[in-house]
N, C-alpha and C. Protein backbone atom coordinates (compact mmCIF):
# COMPACT_ATOMS: atom_id res chain seq x y z
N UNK A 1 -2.68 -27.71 -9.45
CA UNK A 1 -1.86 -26.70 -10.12
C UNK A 1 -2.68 -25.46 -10.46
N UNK A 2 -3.93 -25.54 -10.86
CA UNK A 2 -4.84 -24.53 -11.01
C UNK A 2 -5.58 -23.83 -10.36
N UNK A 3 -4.89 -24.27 -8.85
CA UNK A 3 -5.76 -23.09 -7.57
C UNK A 3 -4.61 -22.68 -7.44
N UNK A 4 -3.35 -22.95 -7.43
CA UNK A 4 -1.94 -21.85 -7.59
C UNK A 4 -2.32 -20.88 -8.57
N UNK A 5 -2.28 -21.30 -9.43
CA UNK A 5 -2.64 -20.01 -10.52
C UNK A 5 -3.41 -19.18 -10.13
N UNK A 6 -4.91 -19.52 -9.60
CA UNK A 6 -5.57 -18.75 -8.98
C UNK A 6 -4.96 -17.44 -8.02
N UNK A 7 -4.29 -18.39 -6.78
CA UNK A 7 -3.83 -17.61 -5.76
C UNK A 7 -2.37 -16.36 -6.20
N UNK A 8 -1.83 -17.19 -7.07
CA UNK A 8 -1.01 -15.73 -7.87
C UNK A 8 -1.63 -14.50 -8.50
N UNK A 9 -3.13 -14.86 -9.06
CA UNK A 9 -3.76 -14.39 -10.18
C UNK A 9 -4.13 -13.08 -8.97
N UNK A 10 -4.48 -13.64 -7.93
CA UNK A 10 -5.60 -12.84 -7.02
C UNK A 10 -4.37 -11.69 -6.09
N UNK A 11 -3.13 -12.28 -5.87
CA UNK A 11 -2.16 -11.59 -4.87
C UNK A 11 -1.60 -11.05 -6.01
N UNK A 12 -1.30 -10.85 -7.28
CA UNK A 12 -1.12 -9.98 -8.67
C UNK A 12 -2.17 -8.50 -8.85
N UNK A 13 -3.48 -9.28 -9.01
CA UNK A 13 -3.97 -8.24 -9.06
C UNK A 13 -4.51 -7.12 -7.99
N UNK A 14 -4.13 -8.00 -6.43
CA UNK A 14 -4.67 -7.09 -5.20
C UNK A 14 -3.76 -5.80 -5.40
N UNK A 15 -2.13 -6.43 -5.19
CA UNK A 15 -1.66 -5.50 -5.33
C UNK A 15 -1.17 -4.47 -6.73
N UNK A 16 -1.96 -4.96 -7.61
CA UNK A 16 -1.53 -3.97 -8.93
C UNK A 16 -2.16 -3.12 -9.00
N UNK A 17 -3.65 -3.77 -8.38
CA UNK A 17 -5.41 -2.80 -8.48
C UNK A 17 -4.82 -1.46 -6.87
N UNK A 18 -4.33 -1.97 -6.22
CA UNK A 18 -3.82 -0.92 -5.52
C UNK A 18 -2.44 0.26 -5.57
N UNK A 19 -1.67 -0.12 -6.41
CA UNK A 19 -0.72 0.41 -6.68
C UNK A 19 -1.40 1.53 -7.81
N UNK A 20 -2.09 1.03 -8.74
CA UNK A 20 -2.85 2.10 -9.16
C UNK A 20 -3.76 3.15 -8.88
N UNK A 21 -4.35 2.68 -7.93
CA UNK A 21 -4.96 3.65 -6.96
C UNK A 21 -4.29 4.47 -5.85
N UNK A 22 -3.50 3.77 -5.29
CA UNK A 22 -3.02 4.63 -4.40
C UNK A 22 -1.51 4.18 -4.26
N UNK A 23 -0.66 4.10 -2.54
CA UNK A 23 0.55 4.40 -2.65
C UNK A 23 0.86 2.51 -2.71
N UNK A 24 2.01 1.91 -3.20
CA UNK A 24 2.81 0.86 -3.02
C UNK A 24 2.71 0.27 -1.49
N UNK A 25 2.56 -1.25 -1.29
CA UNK A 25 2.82 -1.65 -0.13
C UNK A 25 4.13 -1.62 0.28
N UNK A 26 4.74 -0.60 1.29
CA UNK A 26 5.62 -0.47 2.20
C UNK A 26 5.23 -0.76 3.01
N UNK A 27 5.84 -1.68 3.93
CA UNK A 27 6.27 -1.51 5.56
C UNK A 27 7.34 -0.71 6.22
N UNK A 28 6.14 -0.51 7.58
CA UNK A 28 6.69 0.95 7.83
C UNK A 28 7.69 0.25 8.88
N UNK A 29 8.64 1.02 9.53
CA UNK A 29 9.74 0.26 10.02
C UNK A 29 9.61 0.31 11.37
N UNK A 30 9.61 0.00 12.22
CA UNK A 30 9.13 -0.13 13.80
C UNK A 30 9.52 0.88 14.41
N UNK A 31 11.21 0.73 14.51
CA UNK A 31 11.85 2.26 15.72
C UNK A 31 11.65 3.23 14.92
N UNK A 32 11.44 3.80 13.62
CA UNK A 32 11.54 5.05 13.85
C UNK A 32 10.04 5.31 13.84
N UNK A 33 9.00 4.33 13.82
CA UNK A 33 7.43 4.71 13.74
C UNK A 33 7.42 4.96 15.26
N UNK A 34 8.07 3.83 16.38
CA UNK A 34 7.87 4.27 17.74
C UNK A 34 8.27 5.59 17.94
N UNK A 35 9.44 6.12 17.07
CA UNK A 35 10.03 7.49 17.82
C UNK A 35 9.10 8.71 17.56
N UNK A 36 8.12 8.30 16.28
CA UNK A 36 7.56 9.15 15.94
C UNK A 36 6.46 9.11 16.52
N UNK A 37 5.93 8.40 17.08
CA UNK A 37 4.49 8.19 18.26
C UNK A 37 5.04 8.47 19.46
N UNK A 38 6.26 8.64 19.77
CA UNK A 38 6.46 8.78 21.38
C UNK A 38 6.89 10.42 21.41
N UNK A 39 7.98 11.36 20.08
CA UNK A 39 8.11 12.36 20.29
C UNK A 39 7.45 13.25 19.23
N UNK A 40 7.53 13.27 17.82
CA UNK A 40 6.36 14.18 17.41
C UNK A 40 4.93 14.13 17.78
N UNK A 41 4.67 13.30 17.69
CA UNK A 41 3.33 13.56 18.52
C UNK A 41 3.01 12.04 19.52
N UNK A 42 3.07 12.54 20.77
CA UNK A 42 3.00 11.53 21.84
C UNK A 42 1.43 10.55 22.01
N UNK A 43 1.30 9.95 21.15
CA UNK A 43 0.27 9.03 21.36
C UNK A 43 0.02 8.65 22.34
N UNK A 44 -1.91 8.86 22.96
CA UNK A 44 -1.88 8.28 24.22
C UNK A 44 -3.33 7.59 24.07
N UNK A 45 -3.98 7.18 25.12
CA UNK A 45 -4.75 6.96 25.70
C UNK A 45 -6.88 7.45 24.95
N UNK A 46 -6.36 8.63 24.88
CA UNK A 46 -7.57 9.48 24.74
C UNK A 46 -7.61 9.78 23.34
N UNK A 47 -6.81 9.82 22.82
CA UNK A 47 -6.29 9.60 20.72
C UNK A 47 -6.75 8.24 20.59
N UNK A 48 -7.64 8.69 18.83
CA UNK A 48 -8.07 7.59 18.05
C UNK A 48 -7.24 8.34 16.56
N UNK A 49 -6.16 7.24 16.50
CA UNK A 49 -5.86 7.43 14.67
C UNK A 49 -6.11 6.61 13.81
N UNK A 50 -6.51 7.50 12.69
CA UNK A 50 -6.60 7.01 11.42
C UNK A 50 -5.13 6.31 10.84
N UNK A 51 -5.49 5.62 9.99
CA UNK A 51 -4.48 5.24 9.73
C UNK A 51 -4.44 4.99 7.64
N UNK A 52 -4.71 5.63 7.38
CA UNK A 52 -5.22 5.43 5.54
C UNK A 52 -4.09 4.87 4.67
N UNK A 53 -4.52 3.67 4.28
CA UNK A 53 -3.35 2.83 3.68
C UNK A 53 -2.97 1.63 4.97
N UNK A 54 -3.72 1.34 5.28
CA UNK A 54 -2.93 0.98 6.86
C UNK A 54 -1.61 -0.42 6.59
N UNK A 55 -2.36 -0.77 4.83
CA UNK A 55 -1.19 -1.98 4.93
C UNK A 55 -1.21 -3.01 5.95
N UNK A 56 0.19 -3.99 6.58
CA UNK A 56 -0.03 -5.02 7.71
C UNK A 56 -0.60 -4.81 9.17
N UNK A 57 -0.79 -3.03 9.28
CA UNK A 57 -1.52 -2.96 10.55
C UNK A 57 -0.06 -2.77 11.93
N UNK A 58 1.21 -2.32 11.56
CA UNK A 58 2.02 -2.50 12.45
C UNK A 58 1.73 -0.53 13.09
N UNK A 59 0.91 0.21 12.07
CA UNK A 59 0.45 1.73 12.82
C UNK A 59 -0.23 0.87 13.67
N UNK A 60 -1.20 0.73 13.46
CA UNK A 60 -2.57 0.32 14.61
C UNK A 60 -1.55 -0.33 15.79
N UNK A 61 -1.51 -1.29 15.54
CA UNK A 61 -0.62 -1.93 16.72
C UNK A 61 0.03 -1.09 17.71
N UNK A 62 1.11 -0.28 17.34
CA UNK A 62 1.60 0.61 17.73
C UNK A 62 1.08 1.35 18.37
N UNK A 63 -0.02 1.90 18.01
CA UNK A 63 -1.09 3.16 18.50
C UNK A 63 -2.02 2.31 19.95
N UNK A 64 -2.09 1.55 19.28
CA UNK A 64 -2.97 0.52 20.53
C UNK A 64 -2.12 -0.04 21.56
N UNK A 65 -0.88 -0.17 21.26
CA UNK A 65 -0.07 -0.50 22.86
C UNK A 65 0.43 0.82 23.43
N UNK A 66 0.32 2.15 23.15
CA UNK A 66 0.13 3.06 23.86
C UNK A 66 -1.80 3.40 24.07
N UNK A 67 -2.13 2.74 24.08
CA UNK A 67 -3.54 2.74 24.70
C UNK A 67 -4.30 3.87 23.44
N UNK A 68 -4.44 3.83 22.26
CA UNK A 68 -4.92 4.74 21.83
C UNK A 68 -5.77 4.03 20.74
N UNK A 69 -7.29 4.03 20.68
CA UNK A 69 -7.77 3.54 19.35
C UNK A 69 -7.75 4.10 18.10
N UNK A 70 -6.95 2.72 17.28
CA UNK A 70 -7.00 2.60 16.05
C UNK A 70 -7.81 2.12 15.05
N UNK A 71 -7.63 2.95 13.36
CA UNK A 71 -8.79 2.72 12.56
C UNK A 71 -8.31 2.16 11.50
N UNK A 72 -7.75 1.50 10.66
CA UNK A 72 -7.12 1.27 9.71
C UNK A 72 -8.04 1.10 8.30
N UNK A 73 -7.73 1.79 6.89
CA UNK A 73 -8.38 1.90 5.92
C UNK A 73 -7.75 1.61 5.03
N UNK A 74 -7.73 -0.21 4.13
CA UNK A 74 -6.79 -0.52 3.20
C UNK A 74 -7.93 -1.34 2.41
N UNK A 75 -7.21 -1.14 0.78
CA UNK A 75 -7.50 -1.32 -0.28
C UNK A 75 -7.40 -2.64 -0.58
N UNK A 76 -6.23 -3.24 -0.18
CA UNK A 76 -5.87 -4.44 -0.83
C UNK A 76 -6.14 -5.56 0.22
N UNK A 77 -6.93 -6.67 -0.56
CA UNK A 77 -8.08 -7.43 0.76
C UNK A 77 -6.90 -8.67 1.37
N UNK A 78 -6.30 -8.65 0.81
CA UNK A 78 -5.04 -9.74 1.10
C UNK A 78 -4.33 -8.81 2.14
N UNK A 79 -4.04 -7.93 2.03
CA UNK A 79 -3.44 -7.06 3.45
C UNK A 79 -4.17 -7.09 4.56
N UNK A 80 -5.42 -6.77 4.14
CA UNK A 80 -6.93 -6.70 5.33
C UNK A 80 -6.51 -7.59 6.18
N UNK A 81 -6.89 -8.80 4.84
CA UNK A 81 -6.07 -10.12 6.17
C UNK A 81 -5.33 -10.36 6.99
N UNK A 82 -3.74 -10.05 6.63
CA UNK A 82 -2.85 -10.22 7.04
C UNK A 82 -3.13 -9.23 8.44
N UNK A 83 -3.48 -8.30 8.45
CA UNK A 83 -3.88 -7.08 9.10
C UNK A 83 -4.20 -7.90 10.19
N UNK A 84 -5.47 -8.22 9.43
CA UNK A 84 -6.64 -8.91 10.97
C UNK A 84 -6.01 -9.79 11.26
N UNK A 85 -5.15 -10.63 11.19
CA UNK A 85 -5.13 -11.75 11.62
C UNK A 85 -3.60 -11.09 12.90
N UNK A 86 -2.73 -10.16 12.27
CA UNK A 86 -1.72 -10.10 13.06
C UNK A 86 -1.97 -8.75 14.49
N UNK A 87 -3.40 -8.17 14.31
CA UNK A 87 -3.81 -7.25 14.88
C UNK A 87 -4.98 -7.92 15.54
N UNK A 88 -5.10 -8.62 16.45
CA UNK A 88 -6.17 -8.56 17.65
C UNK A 88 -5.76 -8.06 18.78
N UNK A 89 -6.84 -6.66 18.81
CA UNK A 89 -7.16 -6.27 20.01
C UNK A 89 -8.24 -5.38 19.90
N UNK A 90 -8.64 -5.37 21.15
CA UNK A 90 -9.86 -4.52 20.90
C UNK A 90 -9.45 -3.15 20.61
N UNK A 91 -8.90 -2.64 20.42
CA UNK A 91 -8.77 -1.30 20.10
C UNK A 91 -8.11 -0.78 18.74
N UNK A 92 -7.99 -1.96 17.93
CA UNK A 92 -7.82 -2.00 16.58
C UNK A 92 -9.06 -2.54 15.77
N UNK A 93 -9.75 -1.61 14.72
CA UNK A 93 -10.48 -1.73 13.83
C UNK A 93 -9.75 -1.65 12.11
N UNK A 94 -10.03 -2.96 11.81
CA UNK A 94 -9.67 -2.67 10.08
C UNK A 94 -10.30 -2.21 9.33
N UNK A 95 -10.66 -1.70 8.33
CA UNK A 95 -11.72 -1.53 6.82
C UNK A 95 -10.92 -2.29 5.84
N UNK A 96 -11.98 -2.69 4.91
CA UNK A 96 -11.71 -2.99 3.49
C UNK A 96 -12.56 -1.53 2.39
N UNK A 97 -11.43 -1.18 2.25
CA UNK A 97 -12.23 0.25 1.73
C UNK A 97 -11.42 1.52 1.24
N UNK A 98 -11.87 2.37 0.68
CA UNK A 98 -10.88 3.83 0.10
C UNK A 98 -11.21 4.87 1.48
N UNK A 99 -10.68 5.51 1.93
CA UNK A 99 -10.75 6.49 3.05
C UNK A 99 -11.29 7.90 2.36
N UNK A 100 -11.48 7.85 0.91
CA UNK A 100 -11.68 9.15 0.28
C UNK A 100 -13.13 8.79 0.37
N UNK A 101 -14.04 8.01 0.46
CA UNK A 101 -15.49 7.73 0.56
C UNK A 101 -15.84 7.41 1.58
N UNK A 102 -14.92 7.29 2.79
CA UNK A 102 -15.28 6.90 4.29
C UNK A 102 -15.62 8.08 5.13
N UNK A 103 -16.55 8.32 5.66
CA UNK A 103 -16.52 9.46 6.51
C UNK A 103 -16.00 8.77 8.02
N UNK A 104 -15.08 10.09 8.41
CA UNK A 104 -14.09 9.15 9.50
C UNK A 104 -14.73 9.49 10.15
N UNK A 105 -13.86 9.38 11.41
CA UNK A 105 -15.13 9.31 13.16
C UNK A 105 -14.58 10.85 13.32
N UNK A 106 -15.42 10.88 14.36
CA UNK A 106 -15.54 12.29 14.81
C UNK A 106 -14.78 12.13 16.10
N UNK A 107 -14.38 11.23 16.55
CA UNK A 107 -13.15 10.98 17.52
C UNK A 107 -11.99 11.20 17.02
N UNK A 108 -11.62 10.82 16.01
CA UNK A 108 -10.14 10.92 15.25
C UNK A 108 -9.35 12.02 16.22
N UNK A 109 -7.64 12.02 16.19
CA UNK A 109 -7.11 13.12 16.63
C UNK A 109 -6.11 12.98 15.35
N UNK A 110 -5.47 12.37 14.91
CA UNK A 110 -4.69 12.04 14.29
C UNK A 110 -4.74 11.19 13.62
N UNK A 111 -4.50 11.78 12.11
CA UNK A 111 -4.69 10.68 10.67
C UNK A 111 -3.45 10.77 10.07
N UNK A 112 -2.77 9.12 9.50
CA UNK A 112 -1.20 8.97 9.78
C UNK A 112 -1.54 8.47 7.91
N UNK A 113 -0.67 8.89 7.59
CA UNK A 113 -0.38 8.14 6.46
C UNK A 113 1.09 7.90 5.38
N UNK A 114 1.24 7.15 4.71
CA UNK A 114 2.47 7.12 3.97
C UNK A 114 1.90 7.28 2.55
N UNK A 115 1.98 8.42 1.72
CA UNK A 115 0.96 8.49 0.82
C UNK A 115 2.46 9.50 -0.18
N UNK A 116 2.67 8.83 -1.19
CA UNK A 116 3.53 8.85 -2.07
C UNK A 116 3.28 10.35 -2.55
N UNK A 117 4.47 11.10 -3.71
CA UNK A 117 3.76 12.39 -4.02
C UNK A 117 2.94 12.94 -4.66
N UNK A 118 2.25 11.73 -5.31
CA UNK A 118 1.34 12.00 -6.12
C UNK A 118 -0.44 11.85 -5.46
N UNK A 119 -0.07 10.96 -3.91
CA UNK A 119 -1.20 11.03 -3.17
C UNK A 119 -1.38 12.12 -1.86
N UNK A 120 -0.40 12.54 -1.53
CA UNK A 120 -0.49 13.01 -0.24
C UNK A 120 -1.27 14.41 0.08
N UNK A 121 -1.23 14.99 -1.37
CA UNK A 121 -2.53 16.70 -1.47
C UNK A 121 -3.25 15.68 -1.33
N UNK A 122 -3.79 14.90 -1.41
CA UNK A 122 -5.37 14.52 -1.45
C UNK A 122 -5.53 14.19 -0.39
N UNK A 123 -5.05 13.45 0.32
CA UNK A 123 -4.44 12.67 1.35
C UNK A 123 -4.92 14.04 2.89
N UNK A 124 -4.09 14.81 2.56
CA UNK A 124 -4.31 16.22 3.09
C UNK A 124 -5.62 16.83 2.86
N UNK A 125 -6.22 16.46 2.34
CA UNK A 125 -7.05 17.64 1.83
C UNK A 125 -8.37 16.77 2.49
N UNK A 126 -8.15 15.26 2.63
CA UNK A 126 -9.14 14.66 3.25
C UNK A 126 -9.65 14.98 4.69
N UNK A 127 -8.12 15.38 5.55
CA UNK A 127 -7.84 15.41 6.69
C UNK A 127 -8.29 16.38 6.84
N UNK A 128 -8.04 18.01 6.29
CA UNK A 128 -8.82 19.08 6.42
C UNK A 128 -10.64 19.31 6.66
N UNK A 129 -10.85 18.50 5.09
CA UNK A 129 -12.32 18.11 5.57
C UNK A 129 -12.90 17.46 6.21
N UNK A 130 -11.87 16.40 7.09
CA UNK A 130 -12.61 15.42 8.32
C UNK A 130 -11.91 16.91 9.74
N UNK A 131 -11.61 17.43 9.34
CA UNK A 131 -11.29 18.58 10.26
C UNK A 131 -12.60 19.87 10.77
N UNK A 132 -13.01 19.72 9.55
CA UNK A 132 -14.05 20.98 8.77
C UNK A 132 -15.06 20.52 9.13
N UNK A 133 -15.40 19.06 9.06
CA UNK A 133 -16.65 18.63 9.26
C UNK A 133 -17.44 18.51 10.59
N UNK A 134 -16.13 18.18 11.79
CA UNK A 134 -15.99 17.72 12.84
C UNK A 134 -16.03 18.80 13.96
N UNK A 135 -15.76 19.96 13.00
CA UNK A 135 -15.13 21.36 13.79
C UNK A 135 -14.27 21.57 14.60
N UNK A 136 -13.20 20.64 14.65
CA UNK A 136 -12.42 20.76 15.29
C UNK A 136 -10.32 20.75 14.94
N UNK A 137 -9.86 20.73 15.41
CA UNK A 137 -8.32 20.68 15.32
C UNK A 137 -7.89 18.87 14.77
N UNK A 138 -7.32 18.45 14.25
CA UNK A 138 -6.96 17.49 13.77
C UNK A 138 -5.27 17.70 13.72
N UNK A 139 -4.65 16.60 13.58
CA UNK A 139 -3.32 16.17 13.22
C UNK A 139 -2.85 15.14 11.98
N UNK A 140 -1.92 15.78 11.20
CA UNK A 140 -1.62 15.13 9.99
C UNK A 140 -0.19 14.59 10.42
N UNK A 141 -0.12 13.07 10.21
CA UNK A 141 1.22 12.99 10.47
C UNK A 141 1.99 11.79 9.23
N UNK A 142 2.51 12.63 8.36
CA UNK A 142 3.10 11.75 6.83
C UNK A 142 4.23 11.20 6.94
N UNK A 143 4.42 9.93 6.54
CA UNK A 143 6.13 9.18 6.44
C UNK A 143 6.39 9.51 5.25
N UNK A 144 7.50 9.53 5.29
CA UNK A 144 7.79 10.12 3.99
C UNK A 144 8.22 11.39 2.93
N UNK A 145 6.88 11.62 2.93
CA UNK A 145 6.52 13.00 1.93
C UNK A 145 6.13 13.95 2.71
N UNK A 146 6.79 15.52 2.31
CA UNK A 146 5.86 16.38 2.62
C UNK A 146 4.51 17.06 2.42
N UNK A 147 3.74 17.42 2.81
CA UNK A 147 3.09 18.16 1.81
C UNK A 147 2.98 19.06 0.80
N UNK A 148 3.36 19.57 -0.18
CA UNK A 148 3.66 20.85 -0.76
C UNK A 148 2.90 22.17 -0.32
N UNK A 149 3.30 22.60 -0.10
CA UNK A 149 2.98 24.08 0.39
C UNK A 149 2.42 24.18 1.69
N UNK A 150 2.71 23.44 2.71
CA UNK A 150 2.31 23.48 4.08
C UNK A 150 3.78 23.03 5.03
N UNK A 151 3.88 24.03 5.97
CA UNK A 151 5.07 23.76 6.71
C UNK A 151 4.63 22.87 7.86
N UNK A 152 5.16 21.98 8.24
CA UNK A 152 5.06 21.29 9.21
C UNK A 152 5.33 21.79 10.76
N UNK A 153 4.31 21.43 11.88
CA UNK A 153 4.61 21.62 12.85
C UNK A 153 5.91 21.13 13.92
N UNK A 154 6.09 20.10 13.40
CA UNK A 154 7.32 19.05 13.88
C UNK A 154 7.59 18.07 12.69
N UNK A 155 8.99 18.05 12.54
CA UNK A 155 9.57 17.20 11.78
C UNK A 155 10.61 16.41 12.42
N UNK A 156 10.97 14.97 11.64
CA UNK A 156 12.31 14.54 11.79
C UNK A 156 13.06 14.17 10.76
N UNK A 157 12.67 14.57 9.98
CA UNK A 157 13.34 14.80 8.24
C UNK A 157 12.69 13.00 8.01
N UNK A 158 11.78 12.33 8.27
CA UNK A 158 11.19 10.80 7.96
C UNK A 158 9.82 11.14 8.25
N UNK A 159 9.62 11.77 9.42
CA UNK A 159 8.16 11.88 9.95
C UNK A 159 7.96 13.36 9.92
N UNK A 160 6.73 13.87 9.28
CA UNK A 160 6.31 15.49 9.48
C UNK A 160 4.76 15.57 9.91
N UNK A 161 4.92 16.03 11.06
CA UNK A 161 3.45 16.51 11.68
C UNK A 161 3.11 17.57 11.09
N UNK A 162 1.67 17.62 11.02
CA UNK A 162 0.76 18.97 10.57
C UNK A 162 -0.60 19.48 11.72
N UNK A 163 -0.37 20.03 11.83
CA UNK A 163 -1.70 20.98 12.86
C UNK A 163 -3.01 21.25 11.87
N UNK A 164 -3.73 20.71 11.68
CA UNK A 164 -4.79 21.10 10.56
C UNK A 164 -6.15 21.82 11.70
N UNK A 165 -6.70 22.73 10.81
CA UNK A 165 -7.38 23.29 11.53
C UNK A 165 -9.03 23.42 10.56
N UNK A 166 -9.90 23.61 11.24
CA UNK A 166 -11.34 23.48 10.29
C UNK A 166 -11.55 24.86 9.73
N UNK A 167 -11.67 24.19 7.70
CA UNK A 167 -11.82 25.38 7.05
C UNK A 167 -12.63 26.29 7.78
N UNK A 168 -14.03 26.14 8.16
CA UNK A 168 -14.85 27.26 8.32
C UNK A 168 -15.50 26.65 9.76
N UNK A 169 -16.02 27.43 10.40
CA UNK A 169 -16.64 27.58 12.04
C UNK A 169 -17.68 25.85 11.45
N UNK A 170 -17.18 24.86 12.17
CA UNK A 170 -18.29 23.94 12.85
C UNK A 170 -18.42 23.66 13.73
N UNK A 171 -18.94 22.43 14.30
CA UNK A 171 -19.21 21.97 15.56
C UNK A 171 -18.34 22.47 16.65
N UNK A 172 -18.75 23.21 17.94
CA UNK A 172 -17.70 23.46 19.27
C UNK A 172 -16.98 22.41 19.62
């Protein structure tokens, strides 16, 4: 009876210690995540996305059966799991970790997230500086929320792409 308790104690606080930090575990819903990888921005082959918050890992998946490597960056270690265990392939990588202390790859093309309104400036503002750092063009693509004060390149009133570009001259 007292390793139940345990296992409530631990799936209580994964997800409370994350809800405070960042956005609620949602799952994201399949067709309209495919519509949004096949027409706002056509995921392929030569794209590596981020995925911050990644939750059960059904972005990665997604991104990886159009041939594209995925990175996934989640908080809550009971998701990790679920993650890894329902995501083998080689072209899916998980973290156990905050994406605000991760320096992302310098491959990235596109960093996807569902980041509530109280996360998504930051959320943004990460993407800019993995933009800035990298010197190059990046893609923001949010479920959900917009950003405040940035118009989107493509929308479908669920999914809004962003064109982010590097604050100041780096790497060619």
């Amino acid at each position: 009876m007292a390793s139940w308790l345990w296992i409530i104690f631990f799936v209580v606080v994964s997800f409370g210690f994350v809800v405070l930090r960042g956005a609620p575990y949602v799952p994201t819903k399949r067709k309209p995540l495919q519509e949004a990888l096949d027409n706002l921005y056509p995921l392929g082959e030569n794209d590596v996305l981020v995925d911050i918050g990644s939750g059960d890992g059904i972005v990665l998946r997604e991104a990886a059966k159009r041939g594209a490597r995925a990175i996934g960056y989640e908080l809550n270690p009971l998701l990790v799991l679920i993650s890894r265990l329902l995501s083998r392939s080689p072209l899916i990588t998980i973290r156990l970790g905050d994406y605000l202390y991760a320096t992302l790859p310098e491959e990235t093309t596109v960093i996807y997230t569902f980041g509530e309104s109280r996360d998504i400036r930051r959320m943004y503002q990460k993407a800019e500086q993995t933009a800035t750092l990298h010197g190059k063009h990046l893609y923001f693509l949010s479920f959900g929320f917009k950003v405040p004060g940035k118009k989107p390149v493509k929308d479908n009133g669920l999914f809004y792409l962003y064109k982010l570009k590097p604050l100041h001259r780096g790497k060619a």
